[in-house]
PDB file of N, CA and C in Angstrom:
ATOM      1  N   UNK A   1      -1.037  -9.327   1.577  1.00  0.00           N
ATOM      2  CA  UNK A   1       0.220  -8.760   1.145  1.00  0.00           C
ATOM      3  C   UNK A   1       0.456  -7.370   1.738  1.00  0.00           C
ATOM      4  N   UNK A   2      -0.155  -6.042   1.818  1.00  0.00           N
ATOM      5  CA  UNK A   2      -0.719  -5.321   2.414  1.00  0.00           C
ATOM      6  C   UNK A   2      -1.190  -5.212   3.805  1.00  0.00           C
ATOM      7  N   UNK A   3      -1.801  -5.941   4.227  1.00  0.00           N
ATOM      8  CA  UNK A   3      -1.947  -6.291   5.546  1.00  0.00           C
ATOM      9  C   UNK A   3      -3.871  -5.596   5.753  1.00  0.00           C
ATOM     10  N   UNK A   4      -4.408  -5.501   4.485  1.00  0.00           N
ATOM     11  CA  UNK A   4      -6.194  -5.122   4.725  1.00  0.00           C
ATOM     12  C   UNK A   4      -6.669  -6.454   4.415  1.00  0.00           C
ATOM     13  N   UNK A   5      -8.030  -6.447   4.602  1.00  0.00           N
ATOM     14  CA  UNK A   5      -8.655  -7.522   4.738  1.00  0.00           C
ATOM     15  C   UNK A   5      -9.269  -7.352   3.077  1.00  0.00           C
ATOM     16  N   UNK A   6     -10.890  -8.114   2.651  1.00  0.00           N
ATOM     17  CA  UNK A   6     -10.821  -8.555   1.369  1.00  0.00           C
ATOM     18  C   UNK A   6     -12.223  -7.439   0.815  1.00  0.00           C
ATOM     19  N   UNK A   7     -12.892  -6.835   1.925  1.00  0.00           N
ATOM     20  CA  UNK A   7     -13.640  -6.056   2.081  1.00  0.00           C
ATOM     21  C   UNK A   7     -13.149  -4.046   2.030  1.00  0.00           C
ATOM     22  N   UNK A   8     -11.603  -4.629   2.678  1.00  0.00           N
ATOM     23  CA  UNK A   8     -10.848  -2.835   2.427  1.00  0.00           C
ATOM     24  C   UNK A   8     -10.689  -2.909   0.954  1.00  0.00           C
ATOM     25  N   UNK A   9     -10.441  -3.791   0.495  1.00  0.00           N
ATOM     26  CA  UNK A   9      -9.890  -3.948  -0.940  1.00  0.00           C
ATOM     27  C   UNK A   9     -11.119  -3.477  -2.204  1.00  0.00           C
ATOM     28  N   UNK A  10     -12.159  -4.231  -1.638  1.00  0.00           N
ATOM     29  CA  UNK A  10     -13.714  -3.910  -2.835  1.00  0.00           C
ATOM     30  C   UNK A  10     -13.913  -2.464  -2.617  1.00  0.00           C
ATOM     31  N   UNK A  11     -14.059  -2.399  -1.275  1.00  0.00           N
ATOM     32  CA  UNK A  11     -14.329  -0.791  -1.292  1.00  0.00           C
ATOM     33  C   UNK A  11     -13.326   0.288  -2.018  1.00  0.00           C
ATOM     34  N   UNK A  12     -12.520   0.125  -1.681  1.00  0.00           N
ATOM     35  CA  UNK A  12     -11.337   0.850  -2.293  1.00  0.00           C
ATOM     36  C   UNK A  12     -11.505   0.381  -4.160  1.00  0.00           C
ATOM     37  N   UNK A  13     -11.591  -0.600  -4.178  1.00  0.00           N
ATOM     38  CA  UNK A  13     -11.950  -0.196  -5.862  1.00  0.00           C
ATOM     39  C   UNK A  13     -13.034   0.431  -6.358  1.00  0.00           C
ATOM     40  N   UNK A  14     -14.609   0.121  -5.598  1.00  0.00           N
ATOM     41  CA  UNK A  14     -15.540   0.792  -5.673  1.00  0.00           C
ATOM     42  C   UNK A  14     -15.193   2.642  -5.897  1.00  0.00           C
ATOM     43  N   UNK A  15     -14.316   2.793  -4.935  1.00  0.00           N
ATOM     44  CA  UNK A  15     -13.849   4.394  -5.095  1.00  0.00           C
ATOM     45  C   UNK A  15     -12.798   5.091  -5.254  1.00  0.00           C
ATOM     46  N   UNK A  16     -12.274   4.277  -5.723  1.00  0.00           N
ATOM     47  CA  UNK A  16     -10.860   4.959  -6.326  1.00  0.00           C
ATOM     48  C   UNK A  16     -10.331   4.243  -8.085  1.00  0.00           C
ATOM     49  N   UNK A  17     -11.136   5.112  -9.114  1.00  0.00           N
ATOM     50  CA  UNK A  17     -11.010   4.483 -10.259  1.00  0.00           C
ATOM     51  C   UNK A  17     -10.000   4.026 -11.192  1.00  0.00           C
ATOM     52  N   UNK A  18      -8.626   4.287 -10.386  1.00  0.00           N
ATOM     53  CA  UNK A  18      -6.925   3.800 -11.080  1.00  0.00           C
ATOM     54  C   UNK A  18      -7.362   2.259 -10.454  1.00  0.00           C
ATOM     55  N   UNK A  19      -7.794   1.757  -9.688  1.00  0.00           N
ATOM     56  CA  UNK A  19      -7.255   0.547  -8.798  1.00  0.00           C
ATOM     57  C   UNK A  19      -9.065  -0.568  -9.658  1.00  0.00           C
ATOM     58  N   UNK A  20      -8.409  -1.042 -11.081  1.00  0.00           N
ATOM     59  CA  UNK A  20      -9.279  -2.095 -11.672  1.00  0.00           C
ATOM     60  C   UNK A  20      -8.505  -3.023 -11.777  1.00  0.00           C
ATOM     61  N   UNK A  21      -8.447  -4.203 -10.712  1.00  0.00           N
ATOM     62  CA  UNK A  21      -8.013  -5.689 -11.208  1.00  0.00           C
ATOM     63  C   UNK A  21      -8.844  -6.554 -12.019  1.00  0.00           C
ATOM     64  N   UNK A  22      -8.307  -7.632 -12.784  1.00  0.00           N
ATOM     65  CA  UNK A  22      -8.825  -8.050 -13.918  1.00  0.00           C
ATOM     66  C   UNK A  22      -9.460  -9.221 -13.153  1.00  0.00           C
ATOM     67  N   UNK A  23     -10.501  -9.790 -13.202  1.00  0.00           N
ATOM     68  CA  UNK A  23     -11.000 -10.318 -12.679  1.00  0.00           C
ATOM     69  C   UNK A  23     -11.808 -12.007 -13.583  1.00  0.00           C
ATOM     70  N   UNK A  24     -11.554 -13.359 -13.253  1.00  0.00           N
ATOM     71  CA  UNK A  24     -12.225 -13.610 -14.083  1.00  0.00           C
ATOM     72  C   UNK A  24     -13.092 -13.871 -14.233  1.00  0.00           C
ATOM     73  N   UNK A  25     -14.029 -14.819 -15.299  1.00  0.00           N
ATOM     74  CA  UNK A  25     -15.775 -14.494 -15.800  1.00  0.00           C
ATOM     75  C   UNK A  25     -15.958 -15.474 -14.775  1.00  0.00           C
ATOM     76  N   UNK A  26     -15.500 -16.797 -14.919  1.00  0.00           N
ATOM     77  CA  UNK A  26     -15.966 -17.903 -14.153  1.00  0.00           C
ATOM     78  C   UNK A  26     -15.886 -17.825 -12.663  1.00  0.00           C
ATOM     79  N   UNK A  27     -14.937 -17.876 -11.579  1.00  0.00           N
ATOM     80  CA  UNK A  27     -14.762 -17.649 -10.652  1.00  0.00           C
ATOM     81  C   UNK A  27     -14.932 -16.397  -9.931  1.00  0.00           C
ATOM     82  N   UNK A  28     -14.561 -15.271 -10.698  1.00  0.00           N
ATOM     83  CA  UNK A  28     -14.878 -14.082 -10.324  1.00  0.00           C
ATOM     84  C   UNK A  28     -13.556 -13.625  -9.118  1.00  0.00           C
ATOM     85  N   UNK A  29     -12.512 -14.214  -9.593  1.00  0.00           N
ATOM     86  CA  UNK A  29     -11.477 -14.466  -8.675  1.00  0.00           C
ATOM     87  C   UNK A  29     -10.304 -12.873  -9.744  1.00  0.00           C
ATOM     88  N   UNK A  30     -10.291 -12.028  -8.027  1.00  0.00           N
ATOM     89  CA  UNK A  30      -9.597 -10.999  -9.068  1.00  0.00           C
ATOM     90  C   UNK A  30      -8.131 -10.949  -9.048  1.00  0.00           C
ATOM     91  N   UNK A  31      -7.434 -10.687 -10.215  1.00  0.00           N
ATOM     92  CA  UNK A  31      -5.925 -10.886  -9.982  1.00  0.00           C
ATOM     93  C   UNK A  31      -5.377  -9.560 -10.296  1.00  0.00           C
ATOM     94  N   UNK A  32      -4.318  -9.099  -9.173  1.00  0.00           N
ATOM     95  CA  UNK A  32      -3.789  -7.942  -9.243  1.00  0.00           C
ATOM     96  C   UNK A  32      -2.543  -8.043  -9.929  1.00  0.00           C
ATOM     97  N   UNK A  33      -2.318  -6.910 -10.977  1.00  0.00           N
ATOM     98  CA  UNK A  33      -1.015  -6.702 -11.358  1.00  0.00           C
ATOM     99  C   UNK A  33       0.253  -6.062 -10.351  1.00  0.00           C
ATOM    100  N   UNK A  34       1.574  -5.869 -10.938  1.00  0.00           N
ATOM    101  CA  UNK A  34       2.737  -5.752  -9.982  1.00  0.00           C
ATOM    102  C   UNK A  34       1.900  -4.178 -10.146  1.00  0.00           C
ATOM    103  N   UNK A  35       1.740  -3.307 -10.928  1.00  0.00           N
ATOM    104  CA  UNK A  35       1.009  -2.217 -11.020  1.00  0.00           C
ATOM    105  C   UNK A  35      -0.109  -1.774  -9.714  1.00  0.00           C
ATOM    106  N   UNK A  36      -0.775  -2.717  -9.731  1.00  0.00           N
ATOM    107  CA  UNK A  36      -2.442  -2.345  -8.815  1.00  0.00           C
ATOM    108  C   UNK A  36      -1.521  -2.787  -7.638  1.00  0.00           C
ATOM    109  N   UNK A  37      -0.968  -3.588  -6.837  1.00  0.00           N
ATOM    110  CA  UNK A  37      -0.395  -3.642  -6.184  1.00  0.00           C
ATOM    111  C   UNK A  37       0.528  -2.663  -5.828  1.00  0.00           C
ATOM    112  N   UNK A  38       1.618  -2.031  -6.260  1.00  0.00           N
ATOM    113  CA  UNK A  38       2.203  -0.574  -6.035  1.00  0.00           C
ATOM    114  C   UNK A  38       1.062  -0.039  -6.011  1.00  0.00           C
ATOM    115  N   UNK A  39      -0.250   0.291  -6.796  1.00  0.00           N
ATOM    116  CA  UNK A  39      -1.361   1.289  -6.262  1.00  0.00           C
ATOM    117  C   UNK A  39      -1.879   1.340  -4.410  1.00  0.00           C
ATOM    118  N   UNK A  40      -1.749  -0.058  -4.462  1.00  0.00           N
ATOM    119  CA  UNK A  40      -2.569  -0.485  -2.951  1.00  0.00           C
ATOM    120  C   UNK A  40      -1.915  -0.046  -1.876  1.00  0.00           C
ATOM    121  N   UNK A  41      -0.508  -0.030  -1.898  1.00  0.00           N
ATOM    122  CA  UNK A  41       0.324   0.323  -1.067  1.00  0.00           C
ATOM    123  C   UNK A  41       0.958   1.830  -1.214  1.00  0.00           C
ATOM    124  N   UNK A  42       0.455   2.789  -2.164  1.00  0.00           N
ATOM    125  CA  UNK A  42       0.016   4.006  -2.044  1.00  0.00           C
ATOM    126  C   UNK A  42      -1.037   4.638  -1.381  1.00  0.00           C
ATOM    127  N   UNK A  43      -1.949   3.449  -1.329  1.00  0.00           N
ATOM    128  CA  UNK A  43      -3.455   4.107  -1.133  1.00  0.00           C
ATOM    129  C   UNK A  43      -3.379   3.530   0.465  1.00  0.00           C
ATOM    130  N   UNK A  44      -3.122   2.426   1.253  1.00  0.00           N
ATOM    131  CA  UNK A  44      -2.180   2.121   1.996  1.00  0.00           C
ATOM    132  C   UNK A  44      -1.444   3.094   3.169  1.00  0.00           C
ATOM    133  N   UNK A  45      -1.022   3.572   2.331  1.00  0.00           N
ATOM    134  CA  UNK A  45       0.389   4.544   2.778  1.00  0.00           C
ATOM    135  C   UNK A  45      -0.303   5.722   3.309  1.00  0.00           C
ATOM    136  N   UNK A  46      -1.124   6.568   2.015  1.00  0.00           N
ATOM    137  CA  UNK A  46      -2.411   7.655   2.698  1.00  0.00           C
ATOM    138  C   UNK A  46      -3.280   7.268   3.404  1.00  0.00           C
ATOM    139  N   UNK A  47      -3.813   6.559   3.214  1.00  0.00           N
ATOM    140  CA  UNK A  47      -5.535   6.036   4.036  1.00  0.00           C
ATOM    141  C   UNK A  47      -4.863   5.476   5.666  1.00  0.00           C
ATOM    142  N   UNK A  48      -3.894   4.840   5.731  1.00  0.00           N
ATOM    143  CA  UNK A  48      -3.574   3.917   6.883  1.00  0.00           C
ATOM    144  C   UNK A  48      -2.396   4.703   7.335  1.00  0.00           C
ATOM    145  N   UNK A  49      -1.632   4.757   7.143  1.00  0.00           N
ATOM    146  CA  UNK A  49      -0.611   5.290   7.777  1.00  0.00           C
ATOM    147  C   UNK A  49      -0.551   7.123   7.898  1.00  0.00           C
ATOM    148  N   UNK A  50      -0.938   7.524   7.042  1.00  0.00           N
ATOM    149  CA  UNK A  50      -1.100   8.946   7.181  1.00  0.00           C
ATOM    150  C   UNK A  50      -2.241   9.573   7.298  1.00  0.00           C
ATOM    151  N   UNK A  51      -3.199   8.697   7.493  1.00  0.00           N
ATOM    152  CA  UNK A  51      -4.441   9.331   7.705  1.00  0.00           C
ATOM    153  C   UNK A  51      -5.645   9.464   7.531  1.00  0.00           C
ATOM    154  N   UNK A  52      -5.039   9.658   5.777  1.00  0.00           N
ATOM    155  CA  UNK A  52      -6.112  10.575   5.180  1.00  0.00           C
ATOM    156  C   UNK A  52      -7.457   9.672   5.107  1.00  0.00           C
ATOM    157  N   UNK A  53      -8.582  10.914   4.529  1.00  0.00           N
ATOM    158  CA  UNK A  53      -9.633   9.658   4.195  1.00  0.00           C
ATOM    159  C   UNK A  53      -9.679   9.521   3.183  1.00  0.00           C
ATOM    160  N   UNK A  54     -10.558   9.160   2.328  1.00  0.00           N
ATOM    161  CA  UNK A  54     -10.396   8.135   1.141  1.00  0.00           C
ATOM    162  C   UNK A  54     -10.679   9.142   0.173  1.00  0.00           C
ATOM    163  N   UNK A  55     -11.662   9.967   0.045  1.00  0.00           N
ATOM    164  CA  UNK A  55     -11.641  10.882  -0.914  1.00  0.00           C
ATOM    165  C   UNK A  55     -10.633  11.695  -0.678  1.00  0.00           C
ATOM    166  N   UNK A  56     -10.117  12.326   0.101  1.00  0.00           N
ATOM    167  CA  UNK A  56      -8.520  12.872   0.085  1.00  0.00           C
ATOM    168  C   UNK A  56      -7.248  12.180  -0.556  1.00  0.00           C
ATOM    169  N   UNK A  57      -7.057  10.840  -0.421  1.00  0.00           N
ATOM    170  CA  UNK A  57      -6.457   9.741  -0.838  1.00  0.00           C
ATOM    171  C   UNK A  57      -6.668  10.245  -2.541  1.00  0.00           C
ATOM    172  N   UNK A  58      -7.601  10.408  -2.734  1.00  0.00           N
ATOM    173  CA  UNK A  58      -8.379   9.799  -4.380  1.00  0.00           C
ATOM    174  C   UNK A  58      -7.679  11.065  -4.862  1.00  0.00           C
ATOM    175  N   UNK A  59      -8.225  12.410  -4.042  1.00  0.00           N
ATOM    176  CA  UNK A  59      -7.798  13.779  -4.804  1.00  0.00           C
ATOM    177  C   UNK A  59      -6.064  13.633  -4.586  1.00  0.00           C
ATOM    178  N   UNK A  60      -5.417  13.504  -4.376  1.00  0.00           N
ATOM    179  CA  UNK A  60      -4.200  13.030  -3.886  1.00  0.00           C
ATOM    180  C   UNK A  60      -3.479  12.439  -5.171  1.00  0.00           C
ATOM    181  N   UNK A  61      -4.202  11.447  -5.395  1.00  0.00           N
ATOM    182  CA  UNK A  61      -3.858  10.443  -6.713  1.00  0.00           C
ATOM    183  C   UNK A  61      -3.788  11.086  -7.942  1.00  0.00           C
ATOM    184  N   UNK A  62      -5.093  11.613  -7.839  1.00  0.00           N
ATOM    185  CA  UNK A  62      -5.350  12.205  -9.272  1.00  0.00           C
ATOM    186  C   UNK A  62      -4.269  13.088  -9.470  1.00  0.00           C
ATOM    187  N   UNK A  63      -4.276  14.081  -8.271  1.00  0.00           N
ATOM    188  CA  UNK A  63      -3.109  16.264  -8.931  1.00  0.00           C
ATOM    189  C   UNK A  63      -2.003  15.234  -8.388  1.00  0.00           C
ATOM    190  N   UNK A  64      -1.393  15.219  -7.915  1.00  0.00           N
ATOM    191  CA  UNK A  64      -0.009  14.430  -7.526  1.00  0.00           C
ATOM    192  C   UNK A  64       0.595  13.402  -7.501  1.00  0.00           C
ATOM    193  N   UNK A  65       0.509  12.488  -8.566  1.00  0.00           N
ATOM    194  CA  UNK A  65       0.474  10.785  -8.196  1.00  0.00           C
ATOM    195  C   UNK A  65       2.187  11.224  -8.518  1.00  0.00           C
ATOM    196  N   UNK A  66       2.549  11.436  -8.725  1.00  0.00           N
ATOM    197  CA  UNK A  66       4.894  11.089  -8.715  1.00  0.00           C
ATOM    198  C   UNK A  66       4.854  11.527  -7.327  1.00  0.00           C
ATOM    199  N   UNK A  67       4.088  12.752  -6.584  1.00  0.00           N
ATOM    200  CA  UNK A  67       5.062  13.115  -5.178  1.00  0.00           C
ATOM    201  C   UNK A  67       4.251  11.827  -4.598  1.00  0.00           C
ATOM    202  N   UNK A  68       3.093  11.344  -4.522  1.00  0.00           N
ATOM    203  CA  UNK A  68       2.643  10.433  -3.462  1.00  0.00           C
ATOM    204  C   UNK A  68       3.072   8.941  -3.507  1.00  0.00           C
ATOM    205  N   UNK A  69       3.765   8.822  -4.850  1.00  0.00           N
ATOM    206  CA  UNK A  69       4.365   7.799  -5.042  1.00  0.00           C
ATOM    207  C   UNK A  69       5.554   7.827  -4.567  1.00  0.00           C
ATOM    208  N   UNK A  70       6.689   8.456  -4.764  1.00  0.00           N
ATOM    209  CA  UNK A  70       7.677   9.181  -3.974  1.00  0.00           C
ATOM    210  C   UNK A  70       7.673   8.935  -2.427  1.00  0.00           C
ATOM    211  N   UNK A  71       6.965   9.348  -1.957  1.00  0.00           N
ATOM    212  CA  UNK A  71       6.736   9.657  -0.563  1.00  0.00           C
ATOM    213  C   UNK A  71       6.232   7.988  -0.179  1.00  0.00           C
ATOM    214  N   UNK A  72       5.467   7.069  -1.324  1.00  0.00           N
ATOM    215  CA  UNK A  72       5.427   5.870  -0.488  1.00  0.00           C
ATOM    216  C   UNK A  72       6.553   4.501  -0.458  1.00  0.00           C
ATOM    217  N   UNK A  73       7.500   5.361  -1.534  1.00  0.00           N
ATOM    218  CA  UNK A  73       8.810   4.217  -2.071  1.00  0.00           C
ATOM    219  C   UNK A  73       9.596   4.683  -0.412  1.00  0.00           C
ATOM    220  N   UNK A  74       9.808   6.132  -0.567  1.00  0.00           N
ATOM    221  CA  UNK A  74      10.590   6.587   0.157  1.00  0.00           C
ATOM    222  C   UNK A  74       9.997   5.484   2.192  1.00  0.00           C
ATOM    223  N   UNK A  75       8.490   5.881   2.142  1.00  0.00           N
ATOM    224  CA  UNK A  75       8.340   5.248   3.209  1.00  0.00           C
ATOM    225  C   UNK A  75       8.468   3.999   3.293  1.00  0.00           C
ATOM    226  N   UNK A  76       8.259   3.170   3.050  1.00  0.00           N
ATOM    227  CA  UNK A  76       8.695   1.426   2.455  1.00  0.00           C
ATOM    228  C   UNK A  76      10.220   1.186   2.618  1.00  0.00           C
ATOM    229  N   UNK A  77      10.680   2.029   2.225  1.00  0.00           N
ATOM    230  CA  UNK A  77      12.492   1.808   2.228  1.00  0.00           C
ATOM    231  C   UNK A  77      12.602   1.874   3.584  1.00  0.00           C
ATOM    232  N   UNK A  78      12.146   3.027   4.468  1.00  0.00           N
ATOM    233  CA  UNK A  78      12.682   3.475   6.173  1.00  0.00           C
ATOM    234  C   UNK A  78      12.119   2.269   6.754  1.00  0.00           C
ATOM    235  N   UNK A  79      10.835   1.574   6.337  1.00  0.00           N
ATOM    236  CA  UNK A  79      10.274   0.660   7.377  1.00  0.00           C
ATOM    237  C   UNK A  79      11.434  -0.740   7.091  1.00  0.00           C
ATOM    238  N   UNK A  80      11.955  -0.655   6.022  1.00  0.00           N
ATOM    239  CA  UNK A  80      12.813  -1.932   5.654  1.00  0.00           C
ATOM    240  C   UNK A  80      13.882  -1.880   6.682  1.00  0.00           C
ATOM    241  N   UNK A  81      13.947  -0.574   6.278  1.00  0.00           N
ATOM    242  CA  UNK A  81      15.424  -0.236   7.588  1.00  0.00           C
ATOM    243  C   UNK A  81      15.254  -0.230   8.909  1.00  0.00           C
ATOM    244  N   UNK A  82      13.731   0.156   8.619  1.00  0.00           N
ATOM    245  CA  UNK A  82      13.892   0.092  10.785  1.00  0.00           C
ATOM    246  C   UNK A  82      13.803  -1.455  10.884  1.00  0.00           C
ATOM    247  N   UNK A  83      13.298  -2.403  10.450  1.00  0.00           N
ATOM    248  CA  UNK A  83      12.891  -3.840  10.466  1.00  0.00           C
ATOM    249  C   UNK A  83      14.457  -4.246  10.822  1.00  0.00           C
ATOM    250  N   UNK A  84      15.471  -3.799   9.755  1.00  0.00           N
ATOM    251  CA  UNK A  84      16.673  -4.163   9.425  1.00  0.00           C
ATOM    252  C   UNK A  84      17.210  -4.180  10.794  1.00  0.00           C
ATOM    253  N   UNK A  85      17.358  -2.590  11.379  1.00  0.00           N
ATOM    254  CA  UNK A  85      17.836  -2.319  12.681  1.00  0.00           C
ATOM    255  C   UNK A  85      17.297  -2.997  13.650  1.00  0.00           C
ATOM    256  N   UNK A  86      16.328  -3.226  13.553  1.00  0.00           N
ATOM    257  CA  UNK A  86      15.373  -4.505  14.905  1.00  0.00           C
ATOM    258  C   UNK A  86      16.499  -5.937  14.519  1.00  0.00           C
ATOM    259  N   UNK A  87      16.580  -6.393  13.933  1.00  0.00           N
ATOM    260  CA  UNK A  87      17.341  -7.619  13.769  1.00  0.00           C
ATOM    261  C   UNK A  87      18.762  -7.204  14.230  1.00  0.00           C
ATOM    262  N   UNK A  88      19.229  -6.527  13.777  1.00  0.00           N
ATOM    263  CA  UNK A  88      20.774  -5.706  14.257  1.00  0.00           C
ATOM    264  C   UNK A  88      20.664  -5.957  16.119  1.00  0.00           C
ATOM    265  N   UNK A  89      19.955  -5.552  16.228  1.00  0.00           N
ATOM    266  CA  UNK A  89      19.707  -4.794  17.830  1.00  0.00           C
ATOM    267  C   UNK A  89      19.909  -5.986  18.924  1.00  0.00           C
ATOM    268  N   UNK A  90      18.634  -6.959  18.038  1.00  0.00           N
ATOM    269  CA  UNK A  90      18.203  -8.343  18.446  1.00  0.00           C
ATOM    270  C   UNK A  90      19.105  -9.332  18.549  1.00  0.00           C
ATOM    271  N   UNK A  91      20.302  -9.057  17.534  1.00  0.00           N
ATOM    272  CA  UNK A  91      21.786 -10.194  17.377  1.00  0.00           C
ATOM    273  C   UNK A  91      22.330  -9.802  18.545  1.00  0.00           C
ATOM    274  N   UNK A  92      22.561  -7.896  18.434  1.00  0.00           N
ATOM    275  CA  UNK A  92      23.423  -7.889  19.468  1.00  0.00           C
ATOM    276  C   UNK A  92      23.146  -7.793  21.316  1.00  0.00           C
ATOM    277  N   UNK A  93      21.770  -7.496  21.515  1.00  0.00           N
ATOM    278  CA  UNK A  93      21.205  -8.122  22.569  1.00  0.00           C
ATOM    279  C   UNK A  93      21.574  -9.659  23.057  1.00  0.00           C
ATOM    280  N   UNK A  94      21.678  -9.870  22.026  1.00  0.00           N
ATOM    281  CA  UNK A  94      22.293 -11.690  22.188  1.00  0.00           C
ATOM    282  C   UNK A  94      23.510 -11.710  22.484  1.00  0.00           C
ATOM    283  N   UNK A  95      24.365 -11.123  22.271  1.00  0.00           N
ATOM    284  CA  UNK A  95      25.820 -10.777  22.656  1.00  0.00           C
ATOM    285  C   UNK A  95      26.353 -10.628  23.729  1.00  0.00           C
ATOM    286  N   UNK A  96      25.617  -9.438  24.517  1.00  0.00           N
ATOM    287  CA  UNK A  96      26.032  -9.312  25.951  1.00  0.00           C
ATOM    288  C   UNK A  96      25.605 -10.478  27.134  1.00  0.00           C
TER     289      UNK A  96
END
């Protein structure tokens, strides 16, 4: 959904203590809420796209979680739009 593999994901819960999916006894199969999911794509947003490393990410979360949340709605929206404009571009490439 995210675009990490299943190994970015353990680690990242291993160290970042907001991000606990419920997991169950038998299978051990973990299921993320619409919640931990908006987390992932915060953590996402710092770790992968901006940079940071993971304990920066974490201190990040903790003193500022509205601006870093902010800053990852806000980024999510521009990538929708640039996606948007690629299709725009792509119709009208077809045009001429």
């Amino acid at each position: 959904m995210i675009g990490v593999n299943e190994s970015t994901l353990r680690y990242w819960e291993t160290e970042l203590p907001q991000l606990k999916p419920r997991t169950q006894a038998a299978t051990k199969v973990r299921q993320y809420t619409e919640k931990d999911i908006e987390l992932l794509k915060v953590i996402y947003n710092l770790v992968k796209v901006r940079g940071f490393k993971l304990s920066a990410a974490r201190k990040m979360l903790h003193e500022n979680r509205e601006g870093v949340d902010r800053t990852a709605e806000v980024l999510e929206r521009l990538t929708m739009v640039r996606d948007e404009l690629k299709e725009v571009k792509k119709q009208l490439d077809g045009l001429v």
